[in-house]
Protein backbone atom coordinates (compact mmCIF):
# COMPACT_ATOMS: atom_id res chain seq x y z
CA UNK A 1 -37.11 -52.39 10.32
CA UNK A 2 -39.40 -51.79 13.18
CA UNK A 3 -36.40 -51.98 15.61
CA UNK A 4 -34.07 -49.30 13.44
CA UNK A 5 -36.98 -46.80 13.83
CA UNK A 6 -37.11 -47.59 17.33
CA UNK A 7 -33.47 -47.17 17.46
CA UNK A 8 -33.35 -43.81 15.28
CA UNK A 9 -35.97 -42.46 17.52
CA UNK A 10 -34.14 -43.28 20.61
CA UNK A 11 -31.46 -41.52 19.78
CA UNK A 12 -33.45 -38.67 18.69
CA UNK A 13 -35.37 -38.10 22.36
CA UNK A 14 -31.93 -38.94 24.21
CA UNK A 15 -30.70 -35.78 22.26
CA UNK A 16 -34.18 -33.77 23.12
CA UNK A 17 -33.55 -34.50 26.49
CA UNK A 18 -30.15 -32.85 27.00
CA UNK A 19 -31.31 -29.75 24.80
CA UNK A 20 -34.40 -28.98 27.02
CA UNK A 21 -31.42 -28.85 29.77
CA UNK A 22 -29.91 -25.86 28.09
CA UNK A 23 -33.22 -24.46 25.87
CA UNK A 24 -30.24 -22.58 23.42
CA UNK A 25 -30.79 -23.86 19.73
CA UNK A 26 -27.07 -23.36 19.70
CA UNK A 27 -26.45 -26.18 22.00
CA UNK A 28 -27.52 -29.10 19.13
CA UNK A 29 -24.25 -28.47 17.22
CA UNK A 30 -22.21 -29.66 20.21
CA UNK A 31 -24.36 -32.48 21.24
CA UNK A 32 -24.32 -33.67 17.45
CA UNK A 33 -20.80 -33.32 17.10
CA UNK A 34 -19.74 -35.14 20.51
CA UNK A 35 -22.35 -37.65 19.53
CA UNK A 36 -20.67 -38.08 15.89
CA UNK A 37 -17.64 -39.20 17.08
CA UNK A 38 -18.93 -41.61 19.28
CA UNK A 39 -21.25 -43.31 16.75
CA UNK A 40 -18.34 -43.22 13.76
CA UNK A 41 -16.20 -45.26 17.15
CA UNK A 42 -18.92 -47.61 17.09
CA UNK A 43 -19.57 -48.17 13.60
CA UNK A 44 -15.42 -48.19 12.62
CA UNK A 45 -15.47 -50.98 14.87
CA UNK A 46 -18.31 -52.74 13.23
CA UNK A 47 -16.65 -51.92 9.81
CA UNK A 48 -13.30 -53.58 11.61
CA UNK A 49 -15.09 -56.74 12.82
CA UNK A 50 -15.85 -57.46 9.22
CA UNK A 51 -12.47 -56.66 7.78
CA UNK A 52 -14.40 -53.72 5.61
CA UNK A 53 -12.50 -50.01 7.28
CA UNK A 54 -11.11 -49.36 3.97
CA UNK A 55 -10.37 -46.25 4.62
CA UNK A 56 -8.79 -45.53 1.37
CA UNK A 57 -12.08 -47.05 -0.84
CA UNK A 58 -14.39 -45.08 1.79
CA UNK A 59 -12.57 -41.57 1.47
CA UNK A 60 -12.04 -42.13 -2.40
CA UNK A 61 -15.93 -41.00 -3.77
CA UNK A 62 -17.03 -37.17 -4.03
CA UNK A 63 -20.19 -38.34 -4.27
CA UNK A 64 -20.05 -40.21 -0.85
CA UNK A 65 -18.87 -36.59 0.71
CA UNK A 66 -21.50 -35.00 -1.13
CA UNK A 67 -24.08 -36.94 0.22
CA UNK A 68 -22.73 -36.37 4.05
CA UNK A 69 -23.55 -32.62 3.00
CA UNK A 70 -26.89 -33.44 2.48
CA UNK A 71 -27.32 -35.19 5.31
CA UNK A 72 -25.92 -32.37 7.15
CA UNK A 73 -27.95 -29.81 5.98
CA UNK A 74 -31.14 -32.06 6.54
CA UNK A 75 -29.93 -32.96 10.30
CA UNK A 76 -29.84 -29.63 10.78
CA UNK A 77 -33.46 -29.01 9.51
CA UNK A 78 -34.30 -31.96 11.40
CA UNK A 79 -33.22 -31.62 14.72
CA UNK A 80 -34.24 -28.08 14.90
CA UNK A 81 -38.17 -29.53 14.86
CA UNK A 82 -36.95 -32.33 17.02
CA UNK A 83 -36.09 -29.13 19.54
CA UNK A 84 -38.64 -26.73 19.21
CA UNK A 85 -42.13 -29.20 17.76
CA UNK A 86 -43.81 -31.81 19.55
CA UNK A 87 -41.92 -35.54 18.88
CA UNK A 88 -44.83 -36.89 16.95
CA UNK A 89 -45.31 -34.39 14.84
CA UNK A 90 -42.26 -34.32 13.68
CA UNK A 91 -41.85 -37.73 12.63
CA UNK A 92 -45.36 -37.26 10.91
CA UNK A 93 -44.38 -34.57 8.62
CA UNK A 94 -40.81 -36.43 8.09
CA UNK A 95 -43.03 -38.61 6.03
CA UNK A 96 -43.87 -36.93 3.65
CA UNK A 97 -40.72 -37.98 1.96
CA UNK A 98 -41.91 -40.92 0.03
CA UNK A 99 -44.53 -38.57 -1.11
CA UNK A 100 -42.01 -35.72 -2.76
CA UNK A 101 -40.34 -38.86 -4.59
CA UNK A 102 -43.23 -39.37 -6.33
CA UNK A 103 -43.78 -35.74 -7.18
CA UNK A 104 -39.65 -35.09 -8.13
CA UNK A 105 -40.04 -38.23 -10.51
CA UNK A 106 -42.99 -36.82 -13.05
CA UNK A 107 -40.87 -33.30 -12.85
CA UNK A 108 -37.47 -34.39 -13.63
CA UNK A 109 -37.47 -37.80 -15.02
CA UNK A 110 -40.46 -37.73 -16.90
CA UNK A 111 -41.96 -40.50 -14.95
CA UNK A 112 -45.71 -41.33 -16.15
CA UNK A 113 -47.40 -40.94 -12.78
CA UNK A 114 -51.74 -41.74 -13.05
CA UNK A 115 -54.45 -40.56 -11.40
CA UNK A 116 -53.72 -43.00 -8.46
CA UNK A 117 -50.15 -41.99 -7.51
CA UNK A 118 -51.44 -38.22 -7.88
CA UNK A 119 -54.46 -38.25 -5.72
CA UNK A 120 -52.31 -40.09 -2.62
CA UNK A 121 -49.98 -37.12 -3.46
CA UNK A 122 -53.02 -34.98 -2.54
CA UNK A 123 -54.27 -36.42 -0.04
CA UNK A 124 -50.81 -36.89 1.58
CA UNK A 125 -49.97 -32.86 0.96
CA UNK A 126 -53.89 -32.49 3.05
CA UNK A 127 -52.85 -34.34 5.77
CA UNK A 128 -49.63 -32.12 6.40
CA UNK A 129 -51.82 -28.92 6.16
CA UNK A 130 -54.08 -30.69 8.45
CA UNK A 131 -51.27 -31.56 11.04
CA UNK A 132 -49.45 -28.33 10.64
CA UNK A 133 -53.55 -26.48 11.10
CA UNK A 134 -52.52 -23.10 9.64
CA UNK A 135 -55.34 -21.37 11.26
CA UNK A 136 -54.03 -22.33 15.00
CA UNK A 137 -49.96 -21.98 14.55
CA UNK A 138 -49.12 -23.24 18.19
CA UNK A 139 -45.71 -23.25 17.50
CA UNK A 140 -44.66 -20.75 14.87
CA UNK A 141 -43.11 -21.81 12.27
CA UNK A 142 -40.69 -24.27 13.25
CA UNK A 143 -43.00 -26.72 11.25
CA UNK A 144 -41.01 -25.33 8.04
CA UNK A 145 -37.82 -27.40 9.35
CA UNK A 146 -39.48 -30.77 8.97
CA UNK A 147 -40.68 -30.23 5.83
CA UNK A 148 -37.28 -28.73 4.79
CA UNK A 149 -35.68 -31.83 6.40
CA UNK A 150 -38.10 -34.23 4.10
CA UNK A 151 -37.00 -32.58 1.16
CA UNK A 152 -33.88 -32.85 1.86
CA UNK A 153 -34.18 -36.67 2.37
CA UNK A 154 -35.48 -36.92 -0.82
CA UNK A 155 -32.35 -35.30 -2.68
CA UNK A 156 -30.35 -37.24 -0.01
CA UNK A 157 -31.90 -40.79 -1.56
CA UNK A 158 -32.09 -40.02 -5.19
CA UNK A 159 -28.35 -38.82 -5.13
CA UNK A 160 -28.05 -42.28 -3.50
CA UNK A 161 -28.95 -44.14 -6.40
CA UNK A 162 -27.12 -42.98 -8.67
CA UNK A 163 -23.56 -42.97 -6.06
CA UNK A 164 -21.79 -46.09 -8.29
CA UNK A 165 -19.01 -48.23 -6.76
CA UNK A 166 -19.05 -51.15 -4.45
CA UNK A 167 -19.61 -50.02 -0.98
CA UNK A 168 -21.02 -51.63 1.89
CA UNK A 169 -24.56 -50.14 3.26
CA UNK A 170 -21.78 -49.70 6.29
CA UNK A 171 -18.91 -47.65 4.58
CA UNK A 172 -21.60 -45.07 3.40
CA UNK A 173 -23.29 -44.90 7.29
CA UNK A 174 -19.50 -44.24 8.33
CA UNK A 175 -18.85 -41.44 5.85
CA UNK A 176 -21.72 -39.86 5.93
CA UNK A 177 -21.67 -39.93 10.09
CA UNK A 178 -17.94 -38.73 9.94
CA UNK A 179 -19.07 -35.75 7.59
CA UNK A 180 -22.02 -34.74 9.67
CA UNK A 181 -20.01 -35.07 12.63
CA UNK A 182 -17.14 -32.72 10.94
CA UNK A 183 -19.82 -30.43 9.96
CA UNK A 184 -21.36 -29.94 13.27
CA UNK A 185 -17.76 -29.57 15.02
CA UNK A 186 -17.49 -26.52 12.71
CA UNK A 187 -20.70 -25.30 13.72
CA UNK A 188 -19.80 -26.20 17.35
CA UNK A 189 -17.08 -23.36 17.49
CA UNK A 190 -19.75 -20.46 17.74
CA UNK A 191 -20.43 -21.70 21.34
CA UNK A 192 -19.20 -24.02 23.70
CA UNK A 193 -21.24 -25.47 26.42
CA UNK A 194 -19.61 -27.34 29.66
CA UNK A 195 -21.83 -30.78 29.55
CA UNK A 196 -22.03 -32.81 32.88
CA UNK A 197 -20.87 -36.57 33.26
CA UNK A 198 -24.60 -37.43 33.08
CA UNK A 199 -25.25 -35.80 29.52
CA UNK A 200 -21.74 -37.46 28.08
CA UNK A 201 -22.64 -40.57 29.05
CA UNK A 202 -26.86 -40.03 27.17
CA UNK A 203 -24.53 -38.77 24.17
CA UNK A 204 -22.78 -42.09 23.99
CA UNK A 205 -26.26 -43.86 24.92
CA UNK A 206 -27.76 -41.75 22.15
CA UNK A 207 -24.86 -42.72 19.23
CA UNK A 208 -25.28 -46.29 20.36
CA UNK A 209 -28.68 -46.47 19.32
CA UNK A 210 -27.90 -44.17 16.00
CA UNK A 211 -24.77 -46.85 15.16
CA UNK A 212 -27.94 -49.85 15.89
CA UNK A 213 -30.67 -48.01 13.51
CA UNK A 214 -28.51 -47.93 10.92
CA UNK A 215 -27.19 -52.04 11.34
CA UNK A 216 -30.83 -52.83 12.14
CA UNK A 217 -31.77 -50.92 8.99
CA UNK A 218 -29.49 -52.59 6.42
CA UNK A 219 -29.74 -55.90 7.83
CA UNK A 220 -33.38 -55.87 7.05
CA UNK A 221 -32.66 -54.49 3.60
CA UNK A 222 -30.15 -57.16 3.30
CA UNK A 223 -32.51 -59.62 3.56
CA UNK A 224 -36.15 -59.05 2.14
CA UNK A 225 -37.57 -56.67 -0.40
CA UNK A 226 -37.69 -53.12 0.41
CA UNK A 227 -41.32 -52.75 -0.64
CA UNK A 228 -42.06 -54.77 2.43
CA UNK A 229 -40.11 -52.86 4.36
CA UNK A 230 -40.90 -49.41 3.48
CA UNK A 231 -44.35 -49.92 4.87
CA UNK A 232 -42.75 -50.68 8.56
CA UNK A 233 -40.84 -47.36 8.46
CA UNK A 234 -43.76 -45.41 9.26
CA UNK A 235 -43.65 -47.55 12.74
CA UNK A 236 -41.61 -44.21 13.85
CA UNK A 237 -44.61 -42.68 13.95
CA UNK A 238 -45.66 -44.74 17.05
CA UNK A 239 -42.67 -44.31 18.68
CA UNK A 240 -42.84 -40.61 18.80
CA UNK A 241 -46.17 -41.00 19.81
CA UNK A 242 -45.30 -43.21 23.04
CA UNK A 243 -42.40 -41.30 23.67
CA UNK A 244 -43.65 -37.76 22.89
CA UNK A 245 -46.38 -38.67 25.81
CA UNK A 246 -44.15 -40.90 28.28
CA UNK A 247 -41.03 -38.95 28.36
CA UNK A 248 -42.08 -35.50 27.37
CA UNK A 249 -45.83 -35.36 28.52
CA UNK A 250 -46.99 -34.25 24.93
CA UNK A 251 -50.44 -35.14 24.16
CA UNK A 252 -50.98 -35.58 20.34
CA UNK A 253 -54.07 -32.98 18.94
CA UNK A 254 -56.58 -35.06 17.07
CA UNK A 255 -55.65 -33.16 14.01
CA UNK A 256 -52.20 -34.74 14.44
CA UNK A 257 -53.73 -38.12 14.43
CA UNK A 258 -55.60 -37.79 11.14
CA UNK A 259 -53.43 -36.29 9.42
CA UNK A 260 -51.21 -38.91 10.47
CA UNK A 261 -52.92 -41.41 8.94
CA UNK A 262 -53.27 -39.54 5.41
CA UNK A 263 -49.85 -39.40 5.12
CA UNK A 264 -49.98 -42.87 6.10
CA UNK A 265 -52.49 -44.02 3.94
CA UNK A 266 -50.74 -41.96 1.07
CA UNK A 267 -47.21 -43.40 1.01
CA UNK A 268 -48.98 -46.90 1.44
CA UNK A 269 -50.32 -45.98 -1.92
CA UNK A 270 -47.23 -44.64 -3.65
CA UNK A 271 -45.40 -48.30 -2.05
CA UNK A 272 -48.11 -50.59 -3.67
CA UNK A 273 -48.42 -49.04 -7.06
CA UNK A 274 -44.49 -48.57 -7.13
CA UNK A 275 -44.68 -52.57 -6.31
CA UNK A 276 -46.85 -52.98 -9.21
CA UNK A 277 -45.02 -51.48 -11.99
CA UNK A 278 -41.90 -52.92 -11.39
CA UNK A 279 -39.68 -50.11 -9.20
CA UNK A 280 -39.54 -51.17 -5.99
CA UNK A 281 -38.76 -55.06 -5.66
C-alpha cells in the first residue's frame, strides 16, 4: 500500500512538473489525456497477460461509466490543487475523505455514529481549517478544489459498493482510466499545446507509475484486510512532503504539519472503531 501511494504520487509531481513548464491551467487537459492513453496501453496489457480484456463484460455496466464520470470530475478538482497549492497540502486535505464517509453514513443511511466517531469528525474538520488558516489565504482559494476533489472521492467509493457484477479490481482501473482519458480529450480541444520529446516521454513515465499504483493497490487489497491497509494510505502524506521540498523547494508551514496530523489522528479513529463494529474487515 505504501508503494501505490508512492506510485500515485509520482505520477502526480511528474504531471506538476510539465505544467509549471507552461503555467496555463488549460494545459492539464492535454497532459491528462496523452497520459490516459498511455496508462489504459499499460493496463490493457496487464488485463491481456491474465486473459481478463473482456472488452464486451468491461463496456457492458452503466454504472462502471458512471463511476469514470466521477472520477473525472474529481481529477479535475484534483489536479487543479496539484497545479496551483503546495504538494503536501494537497494530499493533506485529500484526506479528509475517510472523514466525509463517516459524516454521509449518519445522513443518508441512518448509520448510528457515537460520540467517538463524531468528535474525530471534529477534530478532523479543525485540522483542515487549521491547514487551509483562513486568516492568512496564501493562495486564494484554490484550497476549495481539494476539498471538492475529497468529496468527490467519497461519492466515487460509495457508488463503488454498490456497482454489482464480477469484475476484476483491473477491468474497473481500465474503464474508469479510458473514461477519464475520453473526458479530458474532450476538454483537450479548447487548446492545444506543442509538447517536446522530453515532456512525452515524463507523460509515459508519469502513466507508468499511475498503471503501478493502481496494481500495487489491489494486490495489497487482494491479500490482507483493508482495515490494515487503510491506515498506510495516509503514507502519501510523506511523500508529498519529501517531494513538495526535494523537487519543488516547498517548505511545509507548521500549521500544515498539525493539521496534518489531526486529520491523521482522525481517520485513524474512524478505521479502528469501523474495525470494531464489524464494517471494515
Amino acid at each position: 500500500m505504501m508503494l501505490a501511494q508512492l506510485s500515485f504520487a509520482t505520477n502526480d509531481m511528474l504531471v506538476k512538473i510539465i505544467y509549471q513548464n507552461y503555467q496555463e491551467i488549460f494545459v492539464l487537459n492535454q497532459i491528462i489525456f496523452i497520459r490516459g492513453i498511455f496508462a489504459c496501453l499499460v493496463i490493457g496489457l496487464f488485463l491481456f497477460l491474465k486473459n481478463q480484456l473482456d472488452i464486451k463484460i468491461i463496456f457492458s455496466s452503466k454504472k462502471l461509466a458512471i463511476r469514470g464520470i466521477l472520477e473525472s470530475l474529481c481529477c479535475i478538482c484534483f489536479f487543479i490543487g496539484i497545479a496551483k497549492l503546495p504538494f503536501a497540502k494537497v494530499y493533506v486535505l485529500l484526506s479528509l475523505a475517510p472523514i466525509l464517509l463517516t459524516i454521509y453514513g449518519a445522513i443518508f443511511f441512518k448509520e448510528k455514529v457515537r460520540w467517538r466517531r463524531w468528535s474525530a469528525v471534529f477534530l478532523g474538520f479543525a485540522g483542515v481549517v487549521i491547514v487551509v488558516n483562513p486568516t492568512d489565504l496564501k493562495y486564494g482559494y484554490y484550497f476549495i478544489f481539494p476539498l471538492l476533489a475529497a468529496i468527490l472521492l467519497t461519492f466515487r467509493d460509495i457508488y463503488t459498493k454498490n456497482i454489482k457484477g464480477n469484475f476484476h479490481s483491473l477491468q474497473i482501473a481500465f474503464i474508469t482510466c479510458l473514461i477519464v482519458t475520453i473526458f479530458f480529450g474532450v476538454l483537450s480541444i479548447y487548446k492545444f499545446y506543442n509538447f517536446n520529446f522530453n515532456e512525452y516521454l515524463i507523460m509515459f513515465v508519469s502513466s507508468f507509475f499511475l498503471s503501478l499504483g493502481y496494481i500495487f493497490s489491489i494486490a495489497t487489497i487482494k491479500v490482507t484486510l483493508v482495515s490494515i491497509t487503510s491506515t498506510f494510505r495516509y503514507s502519501v502524506i510523506l511523500w508529498g512532503i519529501l517531494f513538495g521540498y526535494f523537487i519543488f523547494n516547498e517548505i511545509p508551514r507548521m500549521n500544515t504539519y498539525l493539521g496534518a496530523l489531526l486529520i491523521i489522528f482522525s481517520g485513524l479513529i474512524i478505521i479502528s472503531r469501523q474495525k470494531k463494529l464489524g464494517r471494515i474487515k
